[in-house]
Protein backbone atom coordinates (compact mmCIF):
# COMPACT_ATOMS: atom_id res chain seq x y z
CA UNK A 1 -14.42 -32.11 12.21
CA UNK A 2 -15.69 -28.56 11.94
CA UNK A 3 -17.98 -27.31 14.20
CA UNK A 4 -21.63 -26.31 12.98
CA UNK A 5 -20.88 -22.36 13.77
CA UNK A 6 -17.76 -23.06 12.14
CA UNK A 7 -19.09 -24.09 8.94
CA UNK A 8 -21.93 -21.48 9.32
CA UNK A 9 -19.23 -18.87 9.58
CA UNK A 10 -17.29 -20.54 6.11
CA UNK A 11 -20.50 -20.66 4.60
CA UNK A 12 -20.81 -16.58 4.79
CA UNK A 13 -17.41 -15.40 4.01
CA UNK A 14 -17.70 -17.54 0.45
CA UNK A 15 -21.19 -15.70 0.29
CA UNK A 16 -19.43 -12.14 1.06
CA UNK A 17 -16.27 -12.98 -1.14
CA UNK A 18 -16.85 -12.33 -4.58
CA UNK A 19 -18.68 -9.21 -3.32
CA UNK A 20 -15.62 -8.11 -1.31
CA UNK A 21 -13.57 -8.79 -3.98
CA UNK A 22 -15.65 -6.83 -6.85
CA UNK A 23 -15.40 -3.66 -4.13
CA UNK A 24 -12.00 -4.09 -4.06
CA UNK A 25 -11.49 -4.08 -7.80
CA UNK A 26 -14.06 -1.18 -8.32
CA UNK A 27 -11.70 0.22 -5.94
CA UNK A 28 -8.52 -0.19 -7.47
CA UNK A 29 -9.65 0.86 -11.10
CA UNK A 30 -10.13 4.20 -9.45
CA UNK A 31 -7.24 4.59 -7.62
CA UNK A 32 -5.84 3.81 -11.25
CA UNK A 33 -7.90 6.30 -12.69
CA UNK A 34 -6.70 8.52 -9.71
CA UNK A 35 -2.84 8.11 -10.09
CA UNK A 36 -3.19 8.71 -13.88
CA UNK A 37 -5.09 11.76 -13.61
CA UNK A 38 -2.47 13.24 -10.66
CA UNK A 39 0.50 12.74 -13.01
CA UNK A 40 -1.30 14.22 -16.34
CA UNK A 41 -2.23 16.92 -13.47
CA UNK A 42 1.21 17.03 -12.34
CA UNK A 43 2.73 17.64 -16.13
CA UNK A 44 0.10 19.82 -16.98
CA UNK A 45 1.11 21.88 -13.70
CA UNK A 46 4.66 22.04 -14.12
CA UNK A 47 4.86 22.83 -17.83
CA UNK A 48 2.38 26.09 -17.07
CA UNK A 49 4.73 26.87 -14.76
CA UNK A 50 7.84 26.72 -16.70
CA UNK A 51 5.87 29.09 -19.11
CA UNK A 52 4.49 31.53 -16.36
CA UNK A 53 7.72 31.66 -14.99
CA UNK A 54 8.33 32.36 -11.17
CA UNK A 55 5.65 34.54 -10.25
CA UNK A 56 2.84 34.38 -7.52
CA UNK A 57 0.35 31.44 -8.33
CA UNK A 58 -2.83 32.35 -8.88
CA UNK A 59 -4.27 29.54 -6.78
CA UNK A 60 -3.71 28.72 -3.42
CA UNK A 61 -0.56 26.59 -2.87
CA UNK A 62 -1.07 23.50 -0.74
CA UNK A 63 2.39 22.20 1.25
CA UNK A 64 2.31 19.11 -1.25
CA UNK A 65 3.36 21.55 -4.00
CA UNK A 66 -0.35 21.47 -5.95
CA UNK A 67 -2.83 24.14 -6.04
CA UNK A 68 -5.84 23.31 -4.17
CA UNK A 69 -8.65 25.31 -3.04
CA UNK A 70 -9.24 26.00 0.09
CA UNK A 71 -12.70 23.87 0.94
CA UNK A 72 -11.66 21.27 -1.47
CA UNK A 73 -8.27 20.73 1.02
CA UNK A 74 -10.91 20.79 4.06
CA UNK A 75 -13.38 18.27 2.05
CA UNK A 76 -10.22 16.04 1.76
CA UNK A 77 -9.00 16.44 5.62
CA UNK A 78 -12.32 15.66 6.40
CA UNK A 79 -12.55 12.70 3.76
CA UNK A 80 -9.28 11.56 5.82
CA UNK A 81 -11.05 11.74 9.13
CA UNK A 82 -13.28 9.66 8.37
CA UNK A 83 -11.11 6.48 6.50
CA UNK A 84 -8.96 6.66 10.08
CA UNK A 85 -12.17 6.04 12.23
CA UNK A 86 -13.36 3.66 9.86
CA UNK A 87 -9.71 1.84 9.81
CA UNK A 88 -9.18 2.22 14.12
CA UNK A 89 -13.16 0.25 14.11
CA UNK A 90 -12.43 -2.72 11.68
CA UNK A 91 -13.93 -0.88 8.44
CA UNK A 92 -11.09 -1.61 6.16
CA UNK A 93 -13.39 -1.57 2.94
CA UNK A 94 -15.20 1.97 4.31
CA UNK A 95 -11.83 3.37 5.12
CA UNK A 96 -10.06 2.47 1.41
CA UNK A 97 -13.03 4.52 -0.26
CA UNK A 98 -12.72 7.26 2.54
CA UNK A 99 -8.99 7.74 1.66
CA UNK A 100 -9.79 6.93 -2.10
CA UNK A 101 -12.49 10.13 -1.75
CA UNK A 102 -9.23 12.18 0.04
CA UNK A 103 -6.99 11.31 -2.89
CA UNK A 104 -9.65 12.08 -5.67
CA UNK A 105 -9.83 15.52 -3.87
CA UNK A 106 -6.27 16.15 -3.26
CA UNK A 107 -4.15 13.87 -5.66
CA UNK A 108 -0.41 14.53 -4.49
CA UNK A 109 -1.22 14.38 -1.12
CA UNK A 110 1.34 11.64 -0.10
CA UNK A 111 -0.34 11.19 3.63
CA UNK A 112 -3.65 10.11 1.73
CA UNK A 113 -1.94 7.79 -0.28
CA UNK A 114 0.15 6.14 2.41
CA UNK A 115 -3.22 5.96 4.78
CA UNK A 116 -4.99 3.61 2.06
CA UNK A 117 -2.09 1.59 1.55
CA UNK A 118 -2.43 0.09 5.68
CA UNK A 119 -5.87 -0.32 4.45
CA UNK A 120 -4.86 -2.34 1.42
CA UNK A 121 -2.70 -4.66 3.35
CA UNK A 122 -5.85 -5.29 5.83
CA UNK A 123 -7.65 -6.59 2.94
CA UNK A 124 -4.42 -8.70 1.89
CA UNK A 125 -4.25 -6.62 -1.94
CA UNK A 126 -0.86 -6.40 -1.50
CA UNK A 127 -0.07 -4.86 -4.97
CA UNK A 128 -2.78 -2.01 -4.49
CA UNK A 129 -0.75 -1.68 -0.96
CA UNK A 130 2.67 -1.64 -2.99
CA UNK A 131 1.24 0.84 -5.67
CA UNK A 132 0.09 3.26 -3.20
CA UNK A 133 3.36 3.00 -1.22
CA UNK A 134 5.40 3.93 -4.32
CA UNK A 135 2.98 7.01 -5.07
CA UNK A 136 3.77 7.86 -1.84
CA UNK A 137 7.45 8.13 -1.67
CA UNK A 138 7.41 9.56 -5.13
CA UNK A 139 6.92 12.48 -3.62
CA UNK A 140 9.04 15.01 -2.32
CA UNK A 141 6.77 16.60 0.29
CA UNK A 142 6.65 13.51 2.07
CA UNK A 143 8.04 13.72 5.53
CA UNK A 144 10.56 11.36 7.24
CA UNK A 145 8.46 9.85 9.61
CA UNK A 146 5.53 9.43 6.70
CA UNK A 147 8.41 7.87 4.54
CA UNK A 148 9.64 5.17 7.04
CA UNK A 149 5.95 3.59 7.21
CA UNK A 150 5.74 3.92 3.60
CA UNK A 151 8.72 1.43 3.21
CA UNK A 152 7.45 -0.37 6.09
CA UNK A 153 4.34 -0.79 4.97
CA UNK A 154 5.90 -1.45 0.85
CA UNK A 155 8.06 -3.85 2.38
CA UNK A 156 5.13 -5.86 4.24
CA UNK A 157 3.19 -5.70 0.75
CA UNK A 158 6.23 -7.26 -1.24
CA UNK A 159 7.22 -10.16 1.35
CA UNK A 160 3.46 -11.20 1.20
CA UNK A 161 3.86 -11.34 -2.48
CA UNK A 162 7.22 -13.34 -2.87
CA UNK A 163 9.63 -10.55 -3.88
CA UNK A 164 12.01 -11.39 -0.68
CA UNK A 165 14.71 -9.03 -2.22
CA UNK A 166 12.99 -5.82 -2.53
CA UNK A 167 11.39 -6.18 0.73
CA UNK A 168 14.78 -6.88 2.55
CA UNK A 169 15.88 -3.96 1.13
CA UNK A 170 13.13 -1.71 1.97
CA UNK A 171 13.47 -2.77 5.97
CA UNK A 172 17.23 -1.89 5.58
CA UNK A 173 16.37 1.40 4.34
CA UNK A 174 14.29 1.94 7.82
CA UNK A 175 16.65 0.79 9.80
CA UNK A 176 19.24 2.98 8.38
CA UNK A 177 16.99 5.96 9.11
CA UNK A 178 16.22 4.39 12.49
CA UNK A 179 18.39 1.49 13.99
CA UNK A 180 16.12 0.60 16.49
CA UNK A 181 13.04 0.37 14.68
CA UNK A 182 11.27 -3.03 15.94
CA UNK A 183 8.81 -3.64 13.70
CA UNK A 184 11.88 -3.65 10.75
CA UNK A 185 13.86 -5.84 13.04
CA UNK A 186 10.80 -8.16 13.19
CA UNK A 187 9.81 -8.53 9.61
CA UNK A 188 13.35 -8.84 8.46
CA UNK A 189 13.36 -11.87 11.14
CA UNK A 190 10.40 -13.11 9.67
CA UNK A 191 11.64 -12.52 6.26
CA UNK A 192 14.55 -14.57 6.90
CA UNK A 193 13.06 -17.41 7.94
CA UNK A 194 10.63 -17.66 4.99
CA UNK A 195 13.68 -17.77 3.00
CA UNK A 196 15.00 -20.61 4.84
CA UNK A 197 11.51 -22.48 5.18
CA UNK A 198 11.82 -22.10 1.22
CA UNK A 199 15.63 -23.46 0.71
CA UNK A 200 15.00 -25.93 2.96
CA UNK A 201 11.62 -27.12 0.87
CA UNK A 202 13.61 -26.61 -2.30
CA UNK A 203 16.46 -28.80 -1.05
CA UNK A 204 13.68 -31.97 0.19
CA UNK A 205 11.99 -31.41 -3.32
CA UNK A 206 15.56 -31.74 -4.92
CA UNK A 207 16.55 -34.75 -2.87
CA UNK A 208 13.03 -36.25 -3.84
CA UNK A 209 13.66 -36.04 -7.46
CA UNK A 210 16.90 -37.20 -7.27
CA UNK A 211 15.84 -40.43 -5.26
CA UNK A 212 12.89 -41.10 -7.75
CA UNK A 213 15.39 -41.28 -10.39
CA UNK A 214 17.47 -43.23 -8.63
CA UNK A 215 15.07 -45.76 -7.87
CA UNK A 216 13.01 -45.50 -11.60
CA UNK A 217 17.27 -45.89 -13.23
């Protein structure tokens, strides 16, 4: 049987939960919010600058390709700073709303974006992770390295949720950019043997049915 610090310890996480799990979605609706706003931005953006033509931007021009003011970009880096100390000490919830805060500030920054998706998976909301991951390597600014933990990190989000084929795919992709990338190697192991462990429970389920026939004919 359990333990009594064992059921103490089950006895708090159903307590903490549903509040976990309302932070999470308060969390998510603003990331939504977030993405929305950073495409109507991006539109918004690109059709002024079809009209102003080519000339000097009257803003400053952040590497991501958006004009962001100079303080704001700092408030964000800073912002950033924080969700990675909060991630390296445990914090996943603290660091999701630090990055969140990073992304609210500076919208196409892909680096934010691809932070608060290893946060995501922490908390196993593996579609948030996903989500984040494609925002990510939507963009053109974002550099190789950034992009092969991006598919990493989609391709860990889409195993967990039963979409085998896309994830196999994205861990090809890595390992095309880099052969000897282990952690690829691993999860494609690991993905391969969850598709076994699932033909192999398909095929007893199968044989089941057909003997339960058999036996009811």
């Amino acid at each position: 049987g359990q333990s009594r610090t064992d059921q103490r310890l089950l006895a708090v996480a159903d307590k903490l939960m549903p509040h976990v799990q309302a932070e999470l979605a308060k969390i998510r609706q603003q990331a939504a919010a977030e993405s929305a706003a950073a495409a109507a931005d991006s539109g918004a953006t690109a059709a002024k600058g079809k009209a102003a033509g080519k000339g000097a931007a009257a803003g400053r021009r952040s590497s991501h390709g958006v004009q962001v003011d100079a303080k704001r970009a700092e408030r964000a880096e800073r912002a950033k700073t924080r969700g990675n100390e909060a991630f390296k000490a445990g914090r996943f919830m603290d660091a999701i709303k630090a990055y969140s805060e990073a992304l609210k500030l500076h919208p196409n920054n892909p680096v934010y974006a691809n932070n608060r998706a290893m946060a995501y998976l922490k908390v196993f909301s593996f579609e948030a992770a996903e989500a984040d991951c494609n925002r990510a390597l939507a963009s053109p600014q974002l550099a190789q390295q950034d992009r092969v933990k991006a598919l990493l990190r989609r391709g860990t989000a889409r195993m967990h949720k039963g979409d085998l084929r896309a994830a196999r795919s994205d861990f090809r992709e890595v390992l095309a950019a880099e052969p000897n990338n282990r952690q690829a190697r691993e999860e494609l192991k690991a993905l391969q043997q969850q598709e076994q462990d699932m033909e192999q429970t398909r095929r007893q389920h199968a044989l089941a049915a057909a003997s339960a026939a058999a036996n009811g004919g």
